[in-house]
Protein backbone atom coordinates (compact mmCIF):
# COMPACT_ATOMS: atom_id res chain seq x y z
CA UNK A 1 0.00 0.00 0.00
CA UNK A 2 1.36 3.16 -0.51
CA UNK A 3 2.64 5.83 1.54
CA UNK A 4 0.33 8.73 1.57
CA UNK A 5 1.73 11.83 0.10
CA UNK A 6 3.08 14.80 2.64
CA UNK A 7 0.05 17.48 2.55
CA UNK A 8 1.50 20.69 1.55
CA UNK A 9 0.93 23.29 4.07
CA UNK A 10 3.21 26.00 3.21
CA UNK A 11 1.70 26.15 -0.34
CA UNK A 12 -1.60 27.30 0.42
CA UNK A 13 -2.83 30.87 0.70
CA UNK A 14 -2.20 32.34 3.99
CA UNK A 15 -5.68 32.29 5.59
CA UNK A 16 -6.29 29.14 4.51
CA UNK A 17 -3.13 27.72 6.45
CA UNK A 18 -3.97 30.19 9.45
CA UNK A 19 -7.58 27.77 9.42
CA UNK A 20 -5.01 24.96 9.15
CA UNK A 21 -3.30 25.61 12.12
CA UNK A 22 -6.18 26.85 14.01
CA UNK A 23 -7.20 23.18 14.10
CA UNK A 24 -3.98 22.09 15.53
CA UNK A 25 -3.73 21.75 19.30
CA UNK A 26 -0.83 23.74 20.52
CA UNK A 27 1.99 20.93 20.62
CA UNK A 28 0.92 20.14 17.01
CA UNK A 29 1.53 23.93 16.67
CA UNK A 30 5.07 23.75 18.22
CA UNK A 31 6.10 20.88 16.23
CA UNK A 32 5.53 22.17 13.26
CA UNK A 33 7.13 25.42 13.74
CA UNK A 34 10.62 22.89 14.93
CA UNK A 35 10.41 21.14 11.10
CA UNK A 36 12.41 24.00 9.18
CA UNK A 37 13.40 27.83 9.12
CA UNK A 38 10.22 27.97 6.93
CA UNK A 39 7.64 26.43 8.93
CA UNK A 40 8.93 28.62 12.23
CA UNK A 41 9.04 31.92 10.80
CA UNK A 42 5.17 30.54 9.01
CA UNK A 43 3.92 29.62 12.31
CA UNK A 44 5.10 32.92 13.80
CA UNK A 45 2.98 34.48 11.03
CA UNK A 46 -0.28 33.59 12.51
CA UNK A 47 -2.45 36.20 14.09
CA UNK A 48 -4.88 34.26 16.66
CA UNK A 49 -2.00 33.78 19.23
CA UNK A 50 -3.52 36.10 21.82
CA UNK A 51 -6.26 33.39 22.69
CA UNK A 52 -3.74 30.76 24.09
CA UNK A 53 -2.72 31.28 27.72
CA UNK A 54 1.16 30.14 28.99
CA UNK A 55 1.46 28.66 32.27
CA UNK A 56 5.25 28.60 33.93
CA UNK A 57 5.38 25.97 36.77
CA UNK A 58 8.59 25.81 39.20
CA UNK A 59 7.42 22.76 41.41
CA UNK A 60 9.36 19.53 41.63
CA UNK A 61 8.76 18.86 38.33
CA UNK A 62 9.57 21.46 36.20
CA UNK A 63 6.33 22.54 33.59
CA UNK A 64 4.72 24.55 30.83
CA UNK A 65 1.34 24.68 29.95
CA UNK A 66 0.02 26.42 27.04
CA UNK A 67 -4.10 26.57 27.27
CA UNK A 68 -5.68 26.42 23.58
CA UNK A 69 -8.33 28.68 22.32
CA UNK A 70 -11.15 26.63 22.78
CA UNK A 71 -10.23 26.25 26.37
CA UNK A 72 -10.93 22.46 26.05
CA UNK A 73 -6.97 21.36 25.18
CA UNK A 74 -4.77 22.08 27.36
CA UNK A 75 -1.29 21.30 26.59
CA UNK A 76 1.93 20.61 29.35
CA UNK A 77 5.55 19.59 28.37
CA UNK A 78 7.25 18.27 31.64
CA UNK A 79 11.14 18.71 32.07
CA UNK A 80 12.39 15.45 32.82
CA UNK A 81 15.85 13.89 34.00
CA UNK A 82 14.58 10.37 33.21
CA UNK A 83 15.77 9.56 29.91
CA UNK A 84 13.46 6.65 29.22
CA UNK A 85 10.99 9.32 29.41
CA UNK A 86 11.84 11.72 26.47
CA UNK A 87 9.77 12.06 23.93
CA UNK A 88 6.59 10.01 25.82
CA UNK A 89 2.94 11.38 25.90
CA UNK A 90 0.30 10.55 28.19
CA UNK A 91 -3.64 11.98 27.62
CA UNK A 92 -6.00 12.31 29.97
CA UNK A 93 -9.62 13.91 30.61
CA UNK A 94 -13.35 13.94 30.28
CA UNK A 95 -16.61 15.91 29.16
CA UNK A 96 -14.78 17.25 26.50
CA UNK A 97 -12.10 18.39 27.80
CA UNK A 98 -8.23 17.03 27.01
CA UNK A 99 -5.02 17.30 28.49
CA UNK A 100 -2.06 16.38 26.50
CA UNK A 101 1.54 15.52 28.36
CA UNK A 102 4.61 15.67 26.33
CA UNK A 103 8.03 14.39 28.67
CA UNK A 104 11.01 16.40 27.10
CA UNK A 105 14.64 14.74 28.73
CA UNK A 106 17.85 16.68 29.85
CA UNK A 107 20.37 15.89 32.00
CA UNK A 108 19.98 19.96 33.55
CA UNK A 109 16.32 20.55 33.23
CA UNK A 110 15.94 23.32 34.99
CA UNK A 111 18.15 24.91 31.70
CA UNK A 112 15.93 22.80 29.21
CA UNK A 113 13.00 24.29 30.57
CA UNK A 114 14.59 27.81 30.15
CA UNK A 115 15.58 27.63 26.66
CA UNK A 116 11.77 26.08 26.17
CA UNK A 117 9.81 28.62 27.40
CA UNK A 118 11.85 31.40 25.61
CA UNK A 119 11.03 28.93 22.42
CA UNK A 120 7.25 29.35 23.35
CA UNK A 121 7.14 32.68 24.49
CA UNK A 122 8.85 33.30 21.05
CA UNK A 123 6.22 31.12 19.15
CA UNK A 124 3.15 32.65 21.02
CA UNK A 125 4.37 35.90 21.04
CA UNK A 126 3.85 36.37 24.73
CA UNK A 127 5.96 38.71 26.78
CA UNK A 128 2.99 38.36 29.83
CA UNK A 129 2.39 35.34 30.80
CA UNK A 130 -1.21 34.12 32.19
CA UNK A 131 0.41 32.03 35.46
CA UNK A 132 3.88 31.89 37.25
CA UNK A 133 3.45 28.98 40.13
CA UNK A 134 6.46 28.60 41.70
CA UNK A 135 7.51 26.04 44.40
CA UNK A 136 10.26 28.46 46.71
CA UNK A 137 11.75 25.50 48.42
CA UNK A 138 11.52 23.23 45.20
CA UNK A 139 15.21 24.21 43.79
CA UNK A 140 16.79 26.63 46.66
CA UNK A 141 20.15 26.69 45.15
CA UNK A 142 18.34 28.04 41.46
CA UNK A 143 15.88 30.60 42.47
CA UNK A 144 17.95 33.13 42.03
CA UNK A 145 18.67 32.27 38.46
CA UNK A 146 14.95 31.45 38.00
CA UNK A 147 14.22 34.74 39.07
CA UNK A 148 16.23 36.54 37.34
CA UNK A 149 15.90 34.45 34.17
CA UNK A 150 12.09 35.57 34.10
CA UNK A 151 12.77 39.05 34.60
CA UNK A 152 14.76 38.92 31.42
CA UNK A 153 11.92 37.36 29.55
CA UNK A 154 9.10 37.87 30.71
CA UNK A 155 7.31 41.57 30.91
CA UNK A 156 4.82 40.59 33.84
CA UNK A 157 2.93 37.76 34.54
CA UNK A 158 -1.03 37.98 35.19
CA UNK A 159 -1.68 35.59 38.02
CA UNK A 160 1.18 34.40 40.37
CA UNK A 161 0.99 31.21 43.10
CA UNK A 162 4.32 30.86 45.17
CA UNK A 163 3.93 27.59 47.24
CA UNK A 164 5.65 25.95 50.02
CA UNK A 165 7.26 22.86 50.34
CA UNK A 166 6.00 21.20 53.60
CA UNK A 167 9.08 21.01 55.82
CA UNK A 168 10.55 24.20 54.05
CA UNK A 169 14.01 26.05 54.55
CA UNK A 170 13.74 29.40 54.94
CA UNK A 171 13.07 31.30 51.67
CA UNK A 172 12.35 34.76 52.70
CA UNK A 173 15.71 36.37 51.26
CA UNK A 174 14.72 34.30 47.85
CA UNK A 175 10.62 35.04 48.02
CA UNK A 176 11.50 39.10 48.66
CA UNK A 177 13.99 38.85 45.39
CA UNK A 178 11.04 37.18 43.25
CA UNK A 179 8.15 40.19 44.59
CA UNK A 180 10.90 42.95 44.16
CA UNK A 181 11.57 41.65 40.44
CA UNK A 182 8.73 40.30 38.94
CA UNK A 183 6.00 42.83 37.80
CA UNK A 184 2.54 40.85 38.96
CA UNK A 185 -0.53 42.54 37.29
CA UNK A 186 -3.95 40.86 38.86
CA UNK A 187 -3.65 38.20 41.34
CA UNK A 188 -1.49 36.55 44.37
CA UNK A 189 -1.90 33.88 46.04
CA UNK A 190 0.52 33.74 48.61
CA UNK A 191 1.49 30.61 50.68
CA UNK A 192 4.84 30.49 51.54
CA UNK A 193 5.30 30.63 55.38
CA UNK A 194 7.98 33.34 56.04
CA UNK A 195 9.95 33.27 59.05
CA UNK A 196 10.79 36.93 59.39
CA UNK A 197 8.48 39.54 61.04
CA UNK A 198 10.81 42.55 59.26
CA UNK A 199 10.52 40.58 55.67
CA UNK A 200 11.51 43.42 53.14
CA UNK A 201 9.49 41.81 50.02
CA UNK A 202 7.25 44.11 48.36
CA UNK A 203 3.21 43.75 47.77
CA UNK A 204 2.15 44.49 43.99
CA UNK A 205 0.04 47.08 43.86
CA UNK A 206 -3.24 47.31 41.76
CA UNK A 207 -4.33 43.55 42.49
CA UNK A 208 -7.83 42.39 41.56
CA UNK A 209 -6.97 39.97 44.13
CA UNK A 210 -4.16 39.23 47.30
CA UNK A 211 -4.63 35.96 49.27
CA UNK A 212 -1.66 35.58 51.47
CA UNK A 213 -2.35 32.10 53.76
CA UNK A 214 0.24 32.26 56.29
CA UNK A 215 0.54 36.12 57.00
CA UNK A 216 1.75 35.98 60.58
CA UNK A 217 4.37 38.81 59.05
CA UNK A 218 1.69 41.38 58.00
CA UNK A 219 1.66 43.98 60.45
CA UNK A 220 0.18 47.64 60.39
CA UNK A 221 2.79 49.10 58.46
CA UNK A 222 2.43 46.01 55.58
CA UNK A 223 -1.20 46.60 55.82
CA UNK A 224 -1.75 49.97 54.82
CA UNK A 225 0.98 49.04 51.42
CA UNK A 226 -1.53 46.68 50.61
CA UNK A 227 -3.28 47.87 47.07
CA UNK A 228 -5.83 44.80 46.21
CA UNK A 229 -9.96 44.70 45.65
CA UNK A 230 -10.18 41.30 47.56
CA UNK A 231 -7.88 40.62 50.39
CA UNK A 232 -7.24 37.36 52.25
CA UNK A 233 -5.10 37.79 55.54
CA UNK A 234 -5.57 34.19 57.50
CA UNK A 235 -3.22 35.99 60.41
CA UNK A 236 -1.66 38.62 61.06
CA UNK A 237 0.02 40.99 63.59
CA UNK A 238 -2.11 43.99 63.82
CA UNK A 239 -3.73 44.93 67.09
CA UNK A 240 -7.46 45.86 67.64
CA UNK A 241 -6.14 49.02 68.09
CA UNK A 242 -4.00 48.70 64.94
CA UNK A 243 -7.55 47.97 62.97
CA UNK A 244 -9.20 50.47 64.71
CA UNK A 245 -6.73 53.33 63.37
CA UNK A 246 -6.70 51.78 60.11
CA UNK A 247 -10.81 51.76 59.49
CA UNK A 248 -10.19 55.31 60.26
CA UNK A 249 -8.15 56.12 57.79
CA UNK A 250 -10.31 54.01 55.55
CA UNK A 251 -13.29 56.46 56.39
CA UNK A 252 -11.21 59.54 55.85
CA UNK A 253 -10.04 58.18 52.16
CA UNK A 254 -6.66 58.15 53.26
CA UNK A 255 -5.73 54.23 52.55
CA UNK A 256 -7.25 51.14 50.73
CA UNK A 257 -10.06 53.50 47.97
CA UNK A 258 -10.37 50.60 45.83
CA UNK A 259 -11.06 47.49 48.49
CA UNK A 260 -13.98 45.83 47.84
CA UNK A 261 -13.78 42.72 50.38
CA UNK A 262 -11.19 42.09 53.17
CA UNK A 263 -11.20 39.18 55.09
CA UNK A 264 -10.50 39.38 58.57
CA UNK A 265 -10.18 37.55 61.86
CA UNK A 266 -12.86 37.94 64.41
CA UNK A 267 -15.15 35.70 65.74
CA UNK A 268 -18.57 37.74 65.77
CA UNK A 269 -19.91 41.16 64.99
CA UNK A 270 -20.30 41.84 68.82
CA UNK A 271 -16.71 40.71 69.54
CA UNK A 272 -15.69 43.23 66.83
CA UNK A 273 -17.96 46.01 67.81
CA UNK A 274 -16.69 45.74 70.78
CA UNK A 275 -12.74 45.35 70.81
CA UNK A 276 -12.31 48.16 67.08
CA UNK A 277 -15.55 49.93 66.53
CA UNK A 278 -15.67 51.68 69.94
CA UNK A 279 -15.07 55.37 69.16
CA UNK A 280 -16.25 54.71 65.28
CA UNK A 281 -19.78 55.52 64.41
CA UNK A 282 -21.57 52.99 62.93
CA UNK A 283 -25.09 51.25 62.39
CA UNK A 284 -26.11 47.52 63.50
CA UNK A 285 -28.64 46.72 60.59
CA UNK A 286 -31.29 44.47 61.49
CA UNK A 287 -30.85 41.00 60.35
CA UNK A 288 -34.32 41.09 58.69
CA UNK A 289 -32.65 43.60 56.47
CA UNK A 290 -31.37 41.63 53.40
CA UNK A 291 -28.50 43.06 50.73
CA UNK A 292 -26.07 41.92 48.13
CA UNK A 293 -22.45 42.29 49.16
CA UNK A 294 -18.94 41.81 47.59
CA UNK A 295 -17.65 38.11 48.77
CA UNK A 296 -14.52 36.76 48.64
CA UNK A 297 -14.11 34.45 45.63
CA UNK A 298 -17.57 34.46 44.50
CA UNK A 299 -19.79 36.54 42.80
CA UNK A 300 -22.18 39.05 45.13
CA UNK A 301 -24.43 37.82 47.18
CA UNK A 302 -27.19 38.53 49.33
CA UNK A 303 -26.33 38.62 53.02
CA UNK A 304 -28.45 39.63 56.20
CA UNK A 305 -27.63 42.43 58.78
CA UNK A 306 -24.41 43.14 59.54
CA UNK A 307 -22.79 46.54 60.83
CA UNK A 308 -22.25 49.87 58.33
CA UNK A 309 -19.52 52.27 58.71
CA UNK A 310 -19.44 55.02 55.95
CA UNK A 311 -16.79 56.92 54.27
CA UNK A 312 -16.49 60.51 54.14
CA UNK A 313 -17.61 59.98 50.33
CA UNK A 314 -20.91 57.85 50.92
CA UNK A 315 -18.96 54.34 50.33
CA UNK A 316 -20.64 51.81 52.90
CA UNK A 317 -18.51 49.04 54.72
CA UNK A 318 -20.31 46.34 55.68
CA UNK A 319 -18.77 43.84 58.18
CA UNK A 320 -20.45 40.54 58.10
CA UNK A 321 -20.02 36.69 59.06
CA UNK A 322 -20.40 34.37 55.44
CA UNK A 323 -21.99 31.20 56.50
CA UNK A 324 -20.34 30.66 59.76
CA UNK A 325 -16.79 30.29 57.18
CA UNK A 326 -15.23 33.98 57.20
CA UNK A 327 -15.50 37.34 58.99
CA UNK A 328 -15.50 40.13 56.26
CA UNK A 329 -15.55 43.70 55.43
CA UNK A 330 -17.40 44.30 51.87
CA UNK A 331 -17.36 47.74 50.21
CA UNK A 332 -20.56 48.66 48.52
């Protein structure tokens, strides 16, 4: 039987191949852009690269994801120092949905995964990038040149996760270096566990949303720097009387004008009315009165009663209690 003949890609008009390779899934995509000169500097042509999304993972194993248009393929090539691995594929999903694994060997992965992502940042024609998760205790003696290898490539990444390793060293110096180097536009989650109350790293300003889970270190000083919608401080250092001083400012416009929901740590409206809102005026609404408030994480929602502070320009603060789950200030 014979062989069947090589389709010609490169010789049809450009929008039909742009059609071509908008039916490719994104490793398909990378592939063919690897086969010649041609075919990279073709694939680079295409316009409909803004769709994809590029995920950088620093974890034990080292990753990149790159998200297809669709939303439906999502495609990972894993850094791997197991040479019986190169090359190997595994698929998985469901409903629809597929995820695509591609193992790619090296005996220094952390530099094969460097030289990758600049190949896909250059192929996507990203310079932000949609996700940086990053493992601090994963590879202690490369974070440094991590860090300083996405500064030089990467503009600023959307959405940023720094982890923890379970029985981890202590990363501050390293953690600081990444916040004070990497421009992070919308989101943090934060979850490393620093060890230093006088940690110099620096909070991005602007966030959509700031979620830091072990933030013994935040005191007053860190609080007022913070610049987010939605904040998530599990603990923290700051006094009643701390809080107290900084609601005040909060009335007076002088810190925190675009909050919209801060999660704090009380047990009960009384406790709080009590121990911060002592010299603040404020209003106990009746819990027959029903509203919809700002919520961590979810979309508004209706909530009952609660207790109203206002701002010097109308803005209303409403602390609540969600479901017995979280104390909260929303900003309506």
């Amino acid at each position: 039987m014979n062989q069947p003949k090589p389709f010609p890609i490169l010789r049809l008009p450009y929008l039909a191949i742009e059609e071509v390779f908008k039916a490719m899934h994104p490793i398909e995509i990378i592939n063919f852009s690897m086969i010649s000169k041609r075919s990279k500097s073709t694939t680079k042509q295409m316009t409909f690269y803004s769709k994809y999304s590029i995920e950088f993972c620093v974890d034990e194993e080292l990753r990149i994801e790159i998200n297809g248009t669709d939303e439906l393929v999502t495609c990972i090539y894993l850094m791997t120092s197991d040479e019986k691995m190169d090359g190997k594929t595994e698929e998985d999903g469901g409903h629809g949905y597929i995820q695509r694994s591609v193992f790619k060997y090296s005996n220094n992965p952390i530099e094969e995964w460097k030289q990758f992502s600049i190949y896909v940042l250059e192929i996507f024609k990203k310079q932000t990038i949609d996700l940086l998760r990053m493992t601090i205790g994963a590879f202690v003696d490369q974070n440094v040149s991590i860090i300083d290898f996405l500064k030089s490539n990467v503009k600023s990444v959307d959405e940023c996760c720094l982890d923890r390793m379970r029985e981890e060293k202590n990363v501050d110096e390293h953690t600081a270096y990444l916040l004070n180097n990497i421009t992070i536009n919308t989101k943090l989650f934060f979850h490393v566990n620093i060890k230093s109350e006088h940690f110099d790293g620096k909070i991005p300003k602007n966030l959509q949303h700031l979620m830091i889970s072990h933030s013994e270190w935040i005191g007053y000083e860190k609080l007022l720097e913070i610049d987010s919608k939605y904040v998530i401080l599990r603990n923290n250092r700051i006094t009643n009387k701390e809080w107290n001083l900084f609601f005040k400012k909060w009335i007076a416009m002088e810190t925190h004008l675009n909050l919209k929901c801060l999660k704090l740590k009380f047990k009960s409206l009384e406790e709080f009315k009590e121990l911060v809102l002592y010299d603040i005026p404020h209003e106990v609404v009746d819990e027959g009165v029903k509203r919809v408030l700002n919520i961590i994480y979810r979309s508004p929602g209706e909530m009952s009663g609660g207790i109203d502070i206002r701002r010097i320009d109308g803005k209303t603060a409403t602390f609540f209690v969600y479901r017995t789950e979280y104390f909260a200030m929303s900003v309506n």
